[in-house]
Structure formats: C-alpha cells, structure tokens
PDB file of N, CA and C in Angstrom:
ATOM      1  N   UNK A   1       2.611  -6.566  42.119  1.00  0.00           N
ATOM      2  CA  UNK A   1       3.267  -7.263  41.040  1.00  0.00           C
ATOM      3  C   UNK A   1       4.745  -7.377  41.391  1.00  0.00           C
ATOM      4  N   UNK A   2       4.998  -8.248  41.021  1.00  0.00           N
ATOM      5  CA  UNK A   2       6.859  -9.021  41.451  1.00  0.00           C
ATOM      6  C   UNK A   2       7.578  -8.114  40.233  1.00  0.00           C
ATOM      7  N   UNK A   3       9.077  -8.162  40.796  1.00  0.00           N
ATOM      8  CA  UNK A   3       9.999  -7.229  40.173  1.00  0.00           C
ATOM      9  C   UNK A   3      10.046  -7.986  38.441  1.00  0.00           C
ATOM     10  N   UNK A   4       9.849  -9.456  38.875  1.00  0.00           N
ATOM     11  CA  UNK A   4      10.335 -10.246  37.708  1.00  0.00           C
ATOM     12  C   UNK A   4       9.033 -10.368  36.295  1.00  0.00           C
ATOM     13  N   UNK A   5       8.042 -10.379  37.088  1.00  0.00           N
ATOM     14  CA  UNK A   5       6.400  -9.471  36.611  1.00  0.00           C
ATOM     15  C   UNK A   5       6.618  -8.485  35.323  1.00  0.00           C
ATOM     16  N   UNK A   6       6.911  -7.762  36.357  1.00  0.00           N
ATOM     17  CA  UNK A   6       7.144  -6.292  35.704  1.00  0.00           C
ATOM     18  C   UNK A   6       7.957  -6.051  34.730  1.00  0.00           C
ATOM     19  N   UNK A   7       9.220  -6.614  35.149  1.00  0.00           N
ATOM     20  CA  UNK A   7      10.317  -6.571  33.638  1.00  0.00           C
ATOM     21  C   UNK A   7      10.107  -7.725  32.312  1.00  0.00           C
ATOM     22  N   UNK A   8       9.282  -8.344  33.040  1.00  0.00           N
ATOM     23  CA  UNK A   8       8.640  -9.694  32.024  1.00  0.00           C
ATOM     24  C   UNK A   8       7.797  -8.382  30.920  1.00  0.00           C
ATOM     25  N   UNK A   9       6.580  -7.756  32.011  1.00  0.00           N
ATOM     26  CA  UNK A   9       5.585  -7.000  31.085  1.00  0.00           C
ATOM     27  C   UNK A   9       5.979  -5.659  30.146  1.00  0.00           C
ATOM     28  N   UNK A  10       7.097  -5.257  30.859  1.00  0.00           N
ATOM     29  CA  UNK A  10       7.688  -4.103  29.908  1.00  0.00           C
ATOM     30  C   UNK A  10       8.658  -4.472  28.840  1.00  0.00           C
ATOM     31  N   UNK A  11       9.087  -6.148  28.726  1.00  0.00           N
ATOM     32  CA  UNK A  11      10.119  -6.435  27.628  1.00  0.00           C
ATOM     33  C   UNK A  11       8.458  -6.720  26.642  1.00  0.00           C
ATOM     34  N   UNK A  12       7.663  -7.136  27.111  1.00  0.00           N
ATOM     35  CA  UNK A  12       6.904  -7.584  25.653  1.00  0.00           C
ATOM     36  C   UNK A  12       6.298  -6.348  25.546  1.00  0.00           C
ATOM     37  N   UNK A  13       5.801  -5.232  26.170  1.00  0.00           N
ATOM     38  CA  UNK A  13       5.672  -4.230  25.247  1.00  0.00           C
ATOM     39  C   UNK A  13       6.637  -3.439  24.495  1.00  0.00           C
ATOM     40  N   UNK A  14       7.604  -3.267  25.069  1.00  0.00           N
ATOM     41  CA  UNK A  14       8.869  -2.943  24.252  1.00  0.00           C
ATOM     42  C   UNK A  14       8.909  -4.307  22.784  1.00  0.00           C
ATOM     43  N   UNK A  15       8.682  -5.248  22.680  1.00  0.00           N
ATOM     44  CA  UNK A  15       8.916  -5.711  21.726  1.00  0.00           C
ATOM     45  C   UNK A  15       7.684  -4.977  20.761  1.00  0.00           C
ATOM     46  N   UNK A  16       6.651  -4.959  21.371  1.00  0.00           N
ATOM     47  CA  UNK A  16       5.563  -4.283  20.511  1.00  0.00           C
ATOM     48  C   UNK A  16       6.032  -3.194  19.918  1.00  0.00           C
ATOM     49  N   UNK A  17       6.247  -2.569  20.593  1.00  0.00           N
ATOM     50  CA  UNK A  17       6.546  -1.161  20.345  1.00  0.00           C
ATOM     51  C   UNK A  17       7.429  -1.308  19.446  1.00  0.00           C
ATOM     52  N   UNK A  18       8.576  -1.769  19.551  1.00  0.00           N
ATOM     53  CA  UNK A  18       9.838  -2.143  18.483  1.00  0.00           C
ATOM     54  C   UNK A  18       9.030  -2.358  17.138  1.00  0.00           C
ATOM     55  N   UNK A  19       8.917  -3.247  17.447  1.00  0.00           N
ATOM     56  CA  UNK A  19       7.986  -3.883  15.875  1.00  0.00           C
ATOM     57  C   UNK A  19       6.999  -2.933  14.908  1.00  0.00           C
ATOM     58  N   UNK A  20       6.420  -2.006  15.981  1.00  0.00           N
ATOM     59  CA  UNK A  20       5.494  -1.075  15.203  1.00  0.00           C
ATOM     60  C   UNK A  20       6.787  -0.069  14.977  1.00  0.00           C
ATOM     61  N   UNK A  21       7.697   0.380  15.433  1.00  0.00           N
ATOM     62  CA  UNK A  21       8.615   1.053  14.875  1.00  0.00           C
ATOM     63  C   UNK A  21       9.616   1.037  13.988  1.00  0.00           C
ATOM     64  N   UNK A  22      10.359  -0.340  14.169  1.00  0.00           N
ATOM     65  CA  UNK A  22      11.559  -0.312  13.409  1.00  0.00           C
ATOM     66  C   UNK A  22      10.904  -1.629  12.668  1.00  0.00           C
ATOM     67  N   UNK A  23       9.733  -2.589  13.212  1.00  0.00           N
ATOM     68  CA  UNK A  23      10.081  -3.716  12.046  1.00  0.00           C
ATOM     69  C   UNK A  23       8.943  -3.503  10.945  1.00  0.00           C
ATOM     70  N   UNK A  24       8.575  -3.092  10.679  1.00  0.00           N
ATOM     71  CA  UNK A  24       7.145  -2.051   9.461  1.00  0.00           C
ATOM     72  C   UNK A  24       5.677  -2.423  10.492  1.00  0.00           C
ATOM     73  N   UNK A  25       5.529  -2.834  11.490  1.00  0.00           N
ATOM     74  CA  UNK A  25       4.005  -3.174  11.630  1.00  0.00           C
ATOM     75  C   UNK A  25       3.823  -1.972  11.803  1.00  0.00           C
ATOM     76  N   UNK A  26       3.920  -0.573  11.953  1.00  0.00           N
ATOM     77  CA  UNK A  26       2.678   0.809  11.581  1.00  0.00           C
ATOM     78  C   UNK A  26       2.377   0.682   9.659  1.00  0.00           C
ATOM     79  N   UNK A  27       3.847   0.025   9.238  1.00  0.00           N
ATOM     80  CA  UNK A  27       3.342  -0.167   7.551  1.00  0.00           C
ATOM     81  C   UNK A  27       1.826  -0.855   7.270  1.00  0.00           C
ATOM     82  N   UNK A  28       2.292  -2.002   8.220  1.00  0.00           N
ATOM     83  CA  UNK A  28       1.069  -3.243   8.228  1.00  0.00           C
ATOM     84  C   UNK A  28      -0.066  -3.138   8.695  1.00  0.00           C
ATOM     85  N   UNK A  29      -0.075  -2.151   9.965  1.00  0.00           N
ATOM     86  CA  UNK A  29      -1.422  -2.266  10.121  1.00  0.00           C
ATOM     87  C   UNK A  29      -1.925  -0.580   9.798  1.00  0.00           C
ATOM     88  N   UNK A  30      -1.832   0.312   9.112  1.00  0.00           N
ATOM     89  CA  UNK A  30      -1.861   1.458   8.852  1.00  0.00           C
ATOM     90  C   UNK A  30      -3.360   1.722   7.985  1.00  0.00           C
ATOM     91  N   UNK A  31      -4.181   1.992   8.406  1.00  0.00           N
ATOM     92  CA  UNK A  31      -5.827   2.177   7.779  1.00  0.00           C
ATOM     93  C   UNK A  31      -6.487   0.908   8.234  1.00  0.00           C
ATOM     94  N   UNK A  32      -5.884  -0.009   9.266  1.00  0.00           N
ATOM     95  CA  UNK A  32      -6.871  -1.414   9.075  1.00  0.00           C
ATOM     96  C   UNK A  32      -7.500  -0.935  10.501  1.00  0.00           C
ATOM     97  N   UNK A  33      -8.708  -1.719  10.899  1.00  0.00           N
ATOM     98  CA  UNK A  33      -9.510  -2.013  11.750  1.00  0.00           C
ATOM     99  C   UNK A  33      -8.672  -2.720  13.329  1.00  0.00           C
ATOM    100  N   UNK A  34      -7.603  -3.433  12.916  1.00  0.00           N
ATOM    101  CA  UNK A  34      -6.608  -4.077  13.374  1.00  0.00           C
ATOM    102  C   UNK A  34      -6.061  -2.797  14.812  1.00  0.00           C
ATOM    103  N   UNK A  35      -5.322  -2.093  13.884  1.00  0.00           N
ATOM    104  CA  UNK A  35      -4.706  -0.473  14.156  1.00  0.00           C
ATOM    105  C   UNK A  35      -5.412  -0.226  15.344  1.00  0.00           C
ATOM    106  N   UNK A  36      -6.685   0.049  15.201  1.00  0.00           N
ATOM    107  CA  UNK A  36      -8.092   0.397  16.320  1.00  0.00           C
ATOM    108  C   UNK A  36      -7.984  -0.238  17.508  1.00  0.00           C
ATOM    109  N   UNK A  37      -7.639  -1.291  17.401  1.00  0.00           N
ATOM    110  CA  UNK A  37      -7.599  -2.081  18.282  1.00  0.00           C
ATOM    111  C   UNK A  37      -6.655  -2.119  18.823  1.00  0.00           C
ATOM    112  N   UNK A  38      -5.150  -2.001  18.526  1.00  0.00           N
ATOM    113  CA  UNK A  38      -3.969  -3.083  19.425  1.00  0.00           C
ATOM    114  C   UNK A  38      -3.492  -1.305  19.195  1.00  0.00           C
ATOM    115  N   UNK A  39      -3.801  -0.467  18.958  1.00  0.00           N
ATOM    116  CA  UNK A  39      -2.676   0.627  19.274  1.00  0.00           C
ATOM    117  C   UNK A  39      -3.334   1.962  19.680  1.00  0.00           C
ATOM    118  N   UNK A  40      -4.445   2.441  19.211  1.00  0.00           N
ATOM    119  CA  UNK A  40      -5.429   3.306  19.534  1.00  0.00           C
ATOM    120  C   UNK A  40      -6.570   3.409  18.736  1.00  0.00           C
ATOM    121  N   UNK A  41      -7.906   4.015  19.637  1.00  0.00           N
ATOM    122  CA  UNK A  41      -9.220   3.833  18.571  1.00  0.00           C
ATOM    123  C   UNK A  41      -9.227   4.850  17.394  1.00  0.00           C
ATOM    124  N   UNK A  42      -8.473   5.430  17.202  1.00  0.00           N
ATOM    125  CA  UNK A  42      -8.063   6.489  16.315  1.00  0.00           C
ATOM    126  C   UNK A  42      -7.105   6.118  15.240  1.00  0.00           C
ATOM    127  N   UNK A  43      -6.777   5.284  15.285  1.00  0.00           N
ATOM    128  CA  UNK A  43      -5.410   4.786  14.629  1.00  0.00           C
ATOM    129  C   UNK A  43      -5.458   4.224  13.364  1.00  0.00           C
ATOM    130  N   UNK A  44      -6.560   4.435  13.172  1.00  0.00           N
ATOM    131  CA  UNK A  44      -7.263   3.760  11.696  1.00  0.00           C
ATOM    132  C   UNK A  44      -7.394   4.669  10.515  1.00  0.00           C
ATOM    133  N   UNK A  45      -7.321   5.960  11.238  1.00  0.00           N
ATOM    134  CA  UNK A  45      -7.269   7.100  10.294  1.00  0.00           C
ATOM    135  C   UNK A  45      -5.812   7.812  10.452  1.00  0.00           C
ATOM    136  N   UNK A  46      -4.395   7.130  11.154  1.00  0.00           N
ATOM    137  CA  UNK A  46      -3.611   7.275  10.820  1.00  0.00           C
ATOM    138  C   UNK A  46      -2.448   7.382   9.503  1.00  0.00           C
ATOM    139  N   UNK A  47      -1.730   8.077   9.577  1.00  0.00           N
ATOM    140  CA  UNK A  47      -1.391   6.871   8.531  1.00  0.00           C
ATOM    141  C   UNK A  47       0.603   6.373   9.199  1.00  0.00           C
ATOM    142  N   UNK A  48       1.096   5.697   9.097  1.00  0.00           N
ATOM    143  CA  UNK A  48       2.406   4.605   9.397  1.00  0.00           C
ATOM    144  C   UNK A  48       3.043   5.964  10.182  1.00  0.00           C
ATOM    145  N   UNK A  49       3.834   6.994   9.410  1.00  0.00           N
ATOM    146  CA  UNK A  49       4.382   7.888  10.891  1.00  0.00           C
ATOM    147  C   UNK A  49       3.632   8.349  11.386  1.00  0.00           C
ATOM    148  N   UNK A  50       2.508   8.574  11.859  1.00  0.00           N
ATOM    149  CA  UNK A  50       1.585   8.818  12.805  1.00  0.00           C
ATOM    150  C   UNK A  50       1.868   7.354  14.397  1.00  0.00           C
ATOM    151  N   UNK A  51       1.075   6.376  13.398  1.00  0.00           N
ATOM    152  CA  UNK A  51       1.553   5.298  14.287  1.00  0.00           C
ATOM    153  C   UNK A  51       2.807   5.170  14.914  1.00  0.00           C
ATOM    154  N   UNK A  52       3.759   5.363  13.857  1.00  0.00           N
ATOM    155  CA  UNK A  52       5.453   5.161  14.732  1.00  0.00           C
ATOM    156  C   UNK A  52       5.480   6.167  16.026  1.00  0.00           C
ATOM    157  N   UNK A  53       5.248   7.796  15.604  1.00  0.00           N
ATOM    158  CA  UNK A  53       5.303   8.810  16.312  1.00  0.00           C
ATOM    159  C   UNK A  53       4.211   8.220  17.986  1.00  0.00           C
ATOM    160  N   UNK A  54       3.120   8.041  17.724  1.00  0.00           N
ATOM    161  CA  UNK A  54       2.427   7.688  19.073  1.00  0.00           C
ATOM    162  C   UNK A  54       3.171   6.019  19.943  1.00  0.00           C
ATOM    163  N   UNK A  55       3.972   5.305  18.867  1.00  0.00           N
ATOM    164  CA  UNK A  55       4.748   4.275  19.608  1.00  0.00           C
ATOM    165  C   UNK A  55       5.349   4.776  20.558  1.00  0.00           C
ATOM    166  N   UNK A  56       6.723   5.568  19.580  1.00  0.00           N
ATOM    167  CA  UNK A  56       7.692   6.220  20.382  1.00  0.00           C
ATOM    168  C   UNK A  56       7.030   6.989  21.449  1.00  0.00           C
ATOM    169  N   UNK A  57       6.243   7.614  21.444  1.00  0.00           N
ATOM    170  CA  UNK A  57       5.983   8.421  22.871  1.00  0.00           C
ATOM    171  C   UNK A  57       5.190   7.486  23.569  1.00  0.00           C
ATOM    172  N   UNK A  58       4.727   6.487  23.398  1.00  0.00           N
ATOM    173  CA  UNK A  58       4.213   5.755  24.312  1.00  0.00           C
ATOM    174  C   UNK A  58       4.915   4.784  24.844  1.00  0.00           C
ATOM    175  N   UNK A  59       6.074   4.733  23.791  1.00  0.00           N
ATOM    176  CA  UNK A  59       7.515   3.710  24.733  1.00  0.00           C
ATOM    177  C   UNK A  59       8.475   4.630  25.731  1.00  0.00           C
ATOM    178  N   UNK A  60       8.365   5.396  25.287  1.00  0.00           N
ATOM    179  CA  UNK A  60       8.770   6.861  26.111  1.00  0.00           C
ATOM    180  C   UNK A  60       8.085   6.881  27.576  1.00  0.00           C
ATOM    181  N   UNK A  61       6.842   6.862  27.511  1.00  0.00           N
ATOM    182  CA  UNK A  61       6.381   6.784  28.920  1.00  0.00           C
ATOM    183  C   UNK A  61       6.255   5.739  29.448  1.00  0.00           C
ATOM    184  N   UNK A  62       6.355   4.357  29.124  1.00  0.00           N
ATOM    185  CA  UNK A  62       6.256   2.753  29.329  1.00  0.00           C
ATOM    186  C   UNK A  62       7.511   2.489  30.289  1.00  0.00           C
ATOM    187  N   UNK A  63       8.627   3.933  29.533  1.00  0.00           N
ATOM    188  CA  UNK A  63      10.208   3.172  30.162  1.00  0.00           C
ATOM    189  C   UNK A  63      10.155   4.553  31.364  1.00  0.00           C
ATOM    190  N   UNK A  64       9.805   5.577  31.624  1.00  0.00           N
ATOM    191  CA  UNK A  64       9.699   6.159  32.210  1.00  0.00           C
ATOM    192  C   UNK A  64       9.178   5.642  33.567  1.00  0.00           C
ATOM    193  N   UNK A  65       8.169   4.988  33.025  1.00  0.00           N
ATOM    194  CA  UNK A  65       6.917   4.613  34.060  1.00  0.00           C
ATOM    195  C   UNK A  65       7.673   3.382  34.277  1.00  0.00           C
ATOM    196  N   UNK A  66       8.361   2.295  34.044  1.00  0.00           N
ATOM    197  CA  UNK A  66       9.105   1.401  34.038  1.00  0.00           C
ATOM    198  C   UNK A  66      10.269   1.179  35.180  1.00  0.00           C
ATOM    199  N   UNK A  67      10.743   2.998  35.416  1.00  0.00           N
ATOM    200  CA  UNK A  67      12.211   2.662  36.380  1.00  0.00           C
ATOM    201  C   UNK A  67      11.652   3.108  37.219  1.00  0.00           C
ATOM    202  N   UNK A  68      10.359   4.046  37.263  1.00  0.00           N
ATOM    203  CA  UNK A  68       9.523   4.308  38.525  1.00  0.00           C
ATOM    204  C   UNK A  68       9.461   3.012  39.342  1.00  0.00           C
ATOM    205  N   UNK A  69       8.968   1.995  38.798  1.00  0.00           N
ATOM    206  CA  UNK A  69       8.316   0.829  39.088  1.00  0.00           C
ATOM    207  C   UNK A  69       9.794  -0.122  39.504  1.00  0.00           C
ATOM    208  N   UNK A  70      10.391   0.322  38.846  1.00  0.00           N
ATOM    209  CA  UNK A  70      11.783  -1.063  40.058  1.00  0.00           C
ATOM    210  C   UNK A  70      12.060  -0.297  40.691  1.00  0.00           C
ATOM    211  N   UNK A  71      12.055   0.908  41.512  1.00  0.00           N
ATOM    212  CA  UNK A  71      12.258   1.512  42.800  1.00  0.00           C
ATOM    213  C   UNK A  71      10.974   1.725  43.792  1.00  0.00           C
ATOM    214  N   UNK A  72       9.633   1.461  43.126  1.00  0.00           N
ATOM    215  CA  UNK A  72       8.821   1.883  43.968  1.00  0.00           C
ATOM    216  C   UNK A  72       7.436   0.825  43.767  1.00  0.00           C
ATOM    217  N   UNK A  73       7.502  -0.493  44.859  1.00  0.00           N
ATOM    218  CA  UNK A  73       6.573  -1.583  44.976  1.00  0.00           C
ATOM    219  C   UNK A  73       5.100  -0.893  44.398  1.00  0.00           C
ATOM    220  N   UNK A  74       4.584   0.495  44.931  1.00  0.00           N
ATOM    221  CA  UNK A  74       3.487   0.961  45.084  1.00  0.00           C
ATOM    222  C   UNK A  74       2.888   1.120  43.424  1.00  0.00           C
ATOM    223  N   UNK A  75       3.843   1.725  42.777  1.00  0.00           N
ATOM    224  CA  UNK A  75       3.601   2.400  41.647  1.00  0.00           C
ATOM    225  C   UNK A  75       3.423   0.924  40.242  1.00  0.00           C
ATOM    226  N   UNK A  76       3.956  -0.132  40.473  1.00  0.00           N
ATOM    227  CA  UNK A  76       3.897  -1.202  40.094  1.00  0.00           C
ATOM    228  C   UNK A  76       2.250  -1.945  39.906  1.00  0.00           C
ATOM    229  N   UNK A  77       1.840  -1.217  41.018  1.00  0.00           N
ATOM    230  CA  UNK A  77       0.337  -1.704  41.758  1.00  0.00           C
ATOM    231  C   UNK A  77      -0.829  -0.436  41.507  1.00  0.00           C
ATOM    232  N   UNK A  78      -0.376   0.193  40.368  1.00  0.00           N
ATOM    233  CA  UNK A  78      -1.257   1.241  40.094  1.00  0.00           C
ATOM    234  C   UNK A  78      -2.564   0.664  39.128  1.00  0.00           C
ATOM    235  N   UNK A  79      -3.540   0.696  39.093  1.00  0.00           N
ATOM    236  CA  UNK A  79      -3.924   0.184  38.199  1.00  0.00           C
ATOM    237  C   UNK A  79      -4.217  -1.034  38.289  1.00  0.00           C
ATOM    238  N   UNK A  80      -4.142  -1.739  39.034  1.00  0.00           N
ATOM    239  CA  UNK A  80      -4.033  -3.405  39.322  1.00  0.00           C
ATOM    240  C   UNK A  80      -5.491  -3.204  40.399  1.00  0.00           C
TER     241      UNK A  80
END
C-alpha cells in the first residue's frame, strides 16, 4: 500500500472514530443492531461510554499502528 493509501485510510477512520467520540454517534448508535456491526459484535449491549471508551483505544492503536506504517513499507502490508 502507497504512503498516500495509507494516510488516505487512517484520516477516514480517524473521522470515524471522531464522530463516535466527540460528535454523539456512540449516542446514536448505542443498543442498535447498527453498533454490531460498524464498531464491535458486542456493542449492542453497550451502552454510549462504553462505545466512546473502545473508540478511543482503538484510535489509540490505529495512530500507533499508523506511524509504524510511514516508516516501515512492510508493516503497511500486514494483513493485505
């Protein structure tokens, strides 16, 4: 995956992530079927800080895993 790839794919999960954090979508999707789907299969029996809390640590490792990936072609290609 290209450098430009990569920072393309980590700004739109960062927008995700944003949104379930600061703009209410853990409000919005909090007990729905929805939840299950776009954030974890568990997430349905969350309730909104649950959701925020598993954002943040999963934007936590997204940006972690993120500066790995503009120094190291390989790690970009994990998973692919």
């Amino acid at each position: 995956m290209g450098i430009l790839a990569w920072v393309a794919l980590f700004l739109a999960c960062s927008l995700f992530w944003g949104w379930l954090v600061f703009g209410g979508g853990a409000d919005w999707l909090e007990g729905s079927f929805l939840a299950g789907l776009v954030v974890h299969v568990r997430a349905t029996a969350w309730t909104a800080e649950g959701i925020k809390a598993f954002a943040v640590l999963m934007w936590l490792g997204q940006a972690i895993w993120f500066v790995i990936g503009l120094f190291s072609r390989e790690a970009r290609l994990v998973g692919l």
